[in-house]
Protein backbone atom coordinates (compact mmCIF):
# COMPACT_ATOMS: atom_id res chain seq x y z
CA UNK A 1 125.25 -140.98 223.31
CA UNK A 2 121.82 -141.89 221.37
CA UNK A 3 121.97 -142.07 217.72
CA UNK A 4 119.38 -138.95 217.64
CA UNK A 5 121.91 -137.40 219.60
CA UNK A 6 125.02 -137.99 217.17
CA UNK A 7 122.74 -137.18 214.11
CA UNK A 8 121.62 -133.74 215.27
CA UNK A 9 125.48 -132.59 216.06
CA UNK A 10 126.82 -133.68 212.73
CA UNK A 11 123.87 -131.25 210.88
CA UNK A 12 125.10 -128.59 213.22
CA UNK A 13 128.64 -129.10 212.19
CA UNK A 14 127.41 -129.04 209.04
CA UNK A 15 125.01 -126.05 209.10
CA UNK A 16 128.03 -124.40 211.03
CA UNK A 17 130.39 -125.66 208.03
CA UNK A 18 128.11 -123.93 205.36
CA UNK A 19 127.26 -120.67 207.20
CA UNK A 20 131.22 -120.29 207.19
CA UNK A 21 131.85 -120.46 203.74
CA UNK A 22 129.17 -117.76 203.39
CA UNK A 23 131.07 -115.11 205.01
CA UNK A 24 133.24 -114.35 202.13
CA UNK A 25 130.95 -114.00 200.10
CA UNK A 26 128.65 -112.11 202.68
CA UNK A 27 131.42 -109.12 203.18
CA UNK A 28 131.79 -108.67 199.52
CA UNK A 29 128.21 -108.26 198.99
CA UNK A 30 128.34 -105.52 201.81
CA UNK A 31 130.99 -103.83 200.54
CA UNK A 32 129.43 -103.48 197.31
CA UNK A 33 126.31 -102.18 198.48
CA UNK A 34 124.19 -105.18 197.41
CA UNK A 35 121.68 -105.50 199.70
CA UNK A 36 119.55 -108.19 197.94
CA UNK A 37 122.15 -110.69 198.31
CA UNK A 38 123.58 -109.71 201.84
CA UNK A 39 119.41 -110.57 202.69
CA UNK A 40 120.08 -113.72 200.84
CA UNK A 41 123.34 -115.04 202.25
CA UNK A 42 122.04 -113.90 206.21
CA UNK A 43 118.70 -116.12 205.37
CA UNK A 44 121.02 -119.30 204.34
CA UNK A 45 123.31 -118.76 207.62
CA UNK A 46 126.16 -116.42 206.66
CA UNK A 47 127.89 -115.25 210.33
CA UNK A 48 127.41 -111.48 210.70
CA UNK A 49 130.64 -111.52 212.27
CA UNK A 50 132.57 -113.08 209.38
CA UNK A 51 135.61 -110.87 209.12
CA UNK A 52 138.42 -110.37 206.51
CA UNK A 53 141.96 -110.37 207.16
CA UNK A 54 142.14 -107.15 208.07
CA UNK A 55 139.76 -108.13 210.71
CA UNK A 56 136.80 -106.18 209.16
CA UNK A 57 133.00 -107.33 209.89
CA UNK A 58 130.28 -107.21 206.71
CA UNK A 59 129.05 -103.93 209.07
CA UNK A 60 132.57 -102.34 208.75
CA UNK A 61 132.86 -102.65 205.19
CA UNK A 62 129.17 -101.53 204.61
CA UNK A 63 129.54 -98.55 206.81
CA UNK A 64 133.32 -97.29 205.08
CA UNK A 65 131.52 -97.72 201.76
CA UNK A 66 128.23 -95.68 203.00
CA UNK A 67 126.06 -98.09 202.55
CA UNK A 68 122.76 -97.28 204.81
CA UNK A 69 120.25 -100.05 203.66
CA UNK A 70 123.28 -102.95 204.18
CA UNK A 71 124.20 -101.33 207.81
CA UNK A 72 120.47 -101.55 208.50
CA UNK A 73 119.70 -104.88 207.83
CA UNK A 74 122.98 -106.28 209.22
CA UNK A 75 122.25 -104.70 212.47
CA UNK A 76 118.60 -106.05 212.64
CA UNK A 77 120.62 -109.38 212.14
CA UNK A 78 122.48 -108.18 215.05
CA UNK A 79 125.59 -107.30 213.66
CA UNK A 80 127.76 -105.49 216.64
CA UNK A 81 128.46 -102.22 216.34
CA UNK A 82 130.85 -102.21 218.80
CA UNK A 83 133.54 -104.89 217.61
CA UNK A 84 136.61 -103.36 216.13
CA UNK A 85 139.28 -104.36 213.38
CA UNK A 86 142.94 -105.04 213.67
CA UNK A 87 143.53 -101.35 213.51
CA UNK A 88 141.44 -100.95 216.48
CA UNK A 89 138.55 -98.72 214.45
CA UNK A 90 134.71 -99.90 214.60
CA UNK A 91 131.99 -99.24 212.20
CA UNK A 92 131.40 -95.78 212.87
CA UNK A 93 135.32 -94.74 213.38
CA UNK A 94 135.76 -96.60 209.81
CA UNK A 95 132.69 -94.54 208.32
CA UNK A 96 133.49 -91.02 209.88
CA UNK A 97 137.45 -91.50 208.29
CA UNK A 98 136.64 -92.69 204.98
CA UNK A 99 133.40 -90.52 204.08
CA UNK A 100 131.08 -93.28 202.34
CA UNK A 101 130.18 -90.92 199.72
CA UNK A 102 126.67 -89.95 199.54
CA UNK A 103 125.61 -92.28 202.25
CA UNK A 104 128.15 -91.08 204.74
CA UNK A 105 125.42 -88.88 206.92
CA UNK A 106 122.69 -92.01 206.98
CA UNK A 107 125.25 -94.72 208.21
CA UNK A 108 126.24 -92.47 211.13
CA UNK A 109 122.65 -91.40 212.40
CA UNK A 110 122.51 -95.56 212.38
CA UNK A 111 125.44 -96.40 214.55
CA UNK A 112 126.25 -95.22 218.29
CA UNK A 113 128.59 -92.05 218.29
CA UNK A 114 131.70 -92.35 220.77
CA UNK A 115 131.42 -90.06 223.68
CA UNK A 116 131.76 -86.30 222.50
CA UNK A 117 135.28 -85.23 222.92
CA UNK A 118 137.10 -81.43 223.74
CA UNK A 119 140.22 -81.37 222.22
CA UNK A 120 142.59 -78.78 223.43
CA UNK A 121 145.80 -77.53 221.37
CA UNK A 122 148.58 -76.24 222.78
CA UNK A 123 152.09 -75.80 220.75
CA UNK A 124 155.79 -75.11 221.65
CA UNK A 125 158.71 -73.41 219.92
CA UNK A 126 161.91 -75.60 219.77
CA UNK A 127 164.55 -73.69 217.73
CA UNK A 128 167.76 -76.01 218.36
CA UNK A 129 167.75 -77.06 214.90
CA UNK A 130 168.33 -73.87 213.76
CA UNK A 131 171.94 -74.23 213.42
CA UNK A 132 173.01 -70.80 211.39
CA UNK A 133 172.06 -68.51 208.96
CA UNK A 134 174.28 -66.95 205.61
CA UNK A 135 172.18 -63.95 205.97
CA UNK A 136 171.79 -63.78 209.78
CA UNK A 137 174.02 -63.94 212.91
CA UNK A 138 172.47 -66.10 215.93
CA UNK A 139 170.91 -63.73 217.50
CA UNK A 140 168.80 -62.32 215.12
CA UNK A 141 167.88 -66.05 213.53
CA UNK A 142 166.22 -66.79 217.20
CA UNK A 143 164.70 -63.10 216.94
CA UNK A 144 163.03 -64.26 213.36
CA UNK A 145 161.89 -67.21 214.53
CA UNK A 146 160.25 -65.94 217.51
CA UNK A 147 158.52 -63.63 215.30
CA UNK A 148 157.58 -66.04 212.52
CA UNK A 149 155.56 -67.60 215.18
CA UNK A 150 155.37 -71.36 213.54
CA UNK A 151 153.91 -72.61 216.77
CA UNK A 152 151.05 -70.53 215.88
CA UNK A 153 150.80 -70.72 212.59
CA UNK A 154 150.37 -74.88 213.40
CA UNK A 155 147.67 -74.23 215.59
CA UNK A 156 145.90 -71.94 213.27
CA UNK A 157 146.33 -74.93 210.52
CA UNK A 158 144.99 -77.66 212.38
CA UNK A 159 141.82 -75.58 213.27
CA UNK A 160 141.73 -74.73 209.95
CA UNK A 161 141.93 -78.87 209.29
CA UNK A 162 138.73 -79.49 211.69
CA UNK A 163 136.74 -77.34 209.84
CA UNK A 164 137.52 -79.41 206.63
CA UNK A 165 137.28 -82.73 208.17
CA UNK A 166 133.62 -82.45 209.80
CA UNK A 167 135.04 -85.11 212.53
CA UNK A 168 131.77 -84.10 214.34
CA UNK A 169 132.91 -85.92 217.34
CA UNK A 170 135.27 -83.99 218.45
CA UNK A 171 135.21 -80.31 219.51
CA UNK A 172 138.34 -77.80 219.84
CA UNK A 173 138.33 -76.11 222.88
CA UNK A 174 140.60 -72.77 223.88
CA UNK A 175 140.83 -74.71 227.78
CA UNK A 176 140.06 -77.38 229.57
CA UNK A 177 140.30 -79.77 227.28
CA UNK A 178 139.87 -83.37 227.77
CA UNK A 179 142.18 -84.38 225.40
CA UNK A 180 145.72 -82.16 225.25
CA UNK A 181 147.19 -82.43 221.19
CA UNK A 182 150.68 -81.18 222.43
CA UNK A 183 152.98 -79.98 218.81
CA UNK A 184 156.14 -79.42 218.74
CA UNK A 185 157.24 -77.09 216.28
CA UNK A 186 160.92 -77.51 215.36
CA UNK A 187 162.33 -75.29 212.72
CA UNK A 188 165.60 -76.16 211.31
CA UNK A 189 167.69 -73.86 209.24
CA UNK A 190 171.44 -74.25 208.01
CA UNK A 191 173.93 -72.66 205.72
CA UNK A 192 175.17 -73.56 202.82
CA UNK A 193 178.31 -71.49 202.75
CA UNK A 194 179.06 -72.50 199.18
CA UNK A 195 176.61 -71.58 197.74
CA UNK A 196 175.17 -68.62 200.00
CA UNK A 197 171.49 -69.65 200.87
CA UNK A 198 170.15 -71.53 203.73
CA UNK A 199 168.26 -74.65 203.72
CA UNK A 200 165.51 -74.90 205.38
CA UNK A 201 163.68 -77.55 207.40
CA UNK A 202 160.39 -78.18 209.70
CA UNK A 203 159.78 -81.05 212.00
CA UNK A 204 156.60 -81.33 214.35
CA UNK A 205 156.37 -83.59 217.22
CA UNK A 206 152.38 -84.44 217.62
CA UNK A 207 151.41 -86.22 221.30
CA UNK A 208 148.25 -86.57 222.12
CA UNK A 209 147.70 -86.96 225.96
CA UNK A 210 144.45 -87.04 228.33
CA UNK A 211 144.43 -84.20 230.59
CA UNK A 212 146.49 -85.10 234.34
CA UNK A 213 148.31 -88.05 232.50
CA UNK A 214 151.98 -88.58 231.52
CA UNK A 215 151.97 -91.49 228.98
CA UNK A 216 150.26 -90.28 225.95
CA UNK A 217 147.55 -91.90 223.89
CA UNK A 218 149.53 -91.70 220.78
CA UNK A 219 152.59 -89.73 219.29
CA UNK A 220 153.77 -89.58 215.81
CA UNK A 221 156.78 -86.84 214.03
CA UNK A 222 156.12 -85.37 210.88
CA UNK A 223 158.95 -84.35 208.82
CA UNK A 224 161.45 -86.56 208.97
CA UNK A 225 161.88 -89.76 206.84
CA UNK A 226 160.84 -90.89 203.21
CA UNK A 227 157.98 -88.47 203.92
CA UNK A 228 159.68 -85.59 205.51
CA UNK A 229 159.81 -82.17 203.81
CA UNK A 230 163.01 -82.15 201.81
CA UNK A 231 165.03 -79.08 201.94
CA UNK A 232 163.93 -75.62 200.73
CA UNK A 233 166.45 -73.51 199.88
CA UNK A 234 166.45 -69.90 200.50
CA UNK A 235 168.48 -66.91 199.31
CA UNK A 236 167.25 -64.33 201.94
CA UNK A 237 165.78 -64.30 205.38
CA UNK A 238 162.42 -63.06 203.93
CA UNK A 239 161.52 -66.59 202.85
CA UNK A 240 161.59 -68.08 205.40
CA UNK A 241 158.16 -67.19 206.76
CA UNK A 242 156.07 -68.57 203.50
CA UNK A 243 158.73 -71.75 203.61
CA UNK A 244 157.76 -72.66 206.55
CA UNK A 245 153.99 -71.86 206.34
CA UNK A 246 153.95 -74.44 203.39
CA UNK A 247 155.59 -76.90 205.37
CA UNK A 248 152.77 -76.74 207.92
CA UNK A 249 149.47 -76.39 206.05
CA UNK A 250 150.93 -79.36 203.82
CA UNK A 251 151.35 -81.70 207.10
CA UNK A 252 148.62 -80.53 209.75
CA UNK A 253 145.70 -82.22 208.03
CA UNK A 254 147.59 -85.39 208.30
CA UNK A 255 148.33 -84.44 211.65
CA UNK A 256 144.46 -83.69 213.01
CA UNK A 257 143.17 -87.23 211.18
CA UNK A 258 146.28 -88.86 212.89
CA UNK A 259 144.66 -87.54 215.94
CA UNK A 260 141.34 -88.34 215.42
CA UNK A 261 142.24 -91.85 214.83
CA UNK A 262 144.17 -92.19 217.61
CA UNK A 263 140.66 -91.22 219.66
CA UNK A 264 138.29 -93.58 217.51
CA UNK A 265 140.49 -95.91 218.41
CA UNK A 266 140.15 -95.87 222.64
């Protein structure tokens, strides 16, 4: 090995040394917006793939924060759209979910869309964990429940959801979807002889499954844990309906985003 030789690999060690140290700095100035010095740290070296520890590229972080003139540039540097964090969500998944403020609509028309996306709902009835009633004998607490309809009042709430969150990707169709989001709708209900009212409970289990296959995509249950909806108490069976309708229009946003996600995500 020539001297020439051993000189030129130690300046690219070094050169490779220095452009590292710039990536730090590099995805701060892209979160912040500051496109003068993300110019200035790509012209001394800085990687366009630096990433943080939660995996994130200098693209990511400008895209979340809706910064159009920092996506630009980085992808003329050729920043890759493409590459994805720990979480599994590229620039545009991480851009769509966080809104970007006023920039949100410019980052988006910059970076390639996933492939459009029917999403079909479909909802089930499970009333098991309706145990018993002070104010109604078995019968008629299966009767109620049936015509309470919370299986449909969850789908109604998650359209209502995809109308608020503008996930423009993704379109709700009455059939054929590609995409099945299967809920479970689990009322529970239980006397409390003591003191004569019933408490009340909700559970949904959310799977989301491609059409003709078994193992879903993703599957979360809402209402149980830390997080769950904590007993309402009731003191007649005509409160029931409006408990439960809280119960669902407080969780199926959560439930649609969860959803979405899960999609960005493939």
């Amino acid at each position: 090995m020539t001297r020439h030789t051993i000189f030129a690999g130690l300046i690219l060690m070094a050169y490779a040394v220095m452009a590292a140290d710039f990536g730090p700095d590099l995805l701060l100035a892209a979160k912040k917006g500051q496109i003068a010095q993300v110019r200035g740290l790509l012209d001394k070296g800085a990687a366009a793939e630096s990433r943080d520890k939660d995996g994130r590229t200098a693209l990511m972080l400008a895209a979340e924060h809706g910064h159009a003139e920092v996506v630009s540039l980085l992808l003329a540097h050729g920043s890759k759209p493409e590459s994805r964090d720990k979480e599994g969500l590229n620039a545009y998944g991480l851009a769509l979910l966080n809104g970007g403020g006023k920039g949100r609509e410019q980052v988006l028309g910059l970076l390639p869309a996933p492939p459009h996306v029917k999403l079909e709902l479909a909802s089930t009835l499970l009333s098991e964990s309706a145990y018993s009633s002070c104010f109604l004998n078995p019968k008629q607490l299966a009767e109620l429940l049936r015509e309470i309809k919370p299986e449909v009042m969850a789908i109604a709430a998650v359209r209502d959801a995809s109308v608020a969150e503008d996930m423009r990707f993704v379109e709700l169709a009455a059939a054929d979807g590609d995409v099945v989001l299967n809920l479970q709708v689990r009322p529970g209900a239980m006397c409390v002889q003591q003191q004569s009212t019933d408490n009340l409970r909700m559970q949904i289990d959310a799977r989301l499954l491609r059409r003709g296959d078994d193992a879903p995509l993703w599957q979360k249950t809402y209402g149980v844990g830390l997080r769950g909806m904590k007993a309402k108490v009731a003191t007649g069976a005509a409160q029931y309906p409006a408990v439960y309708e809280e119960w669902i229009k407080s969780q199926t946003p959560a439930i649609y985003r969860d959803a979405v996600t899960a999609l960005l995500k493939q």
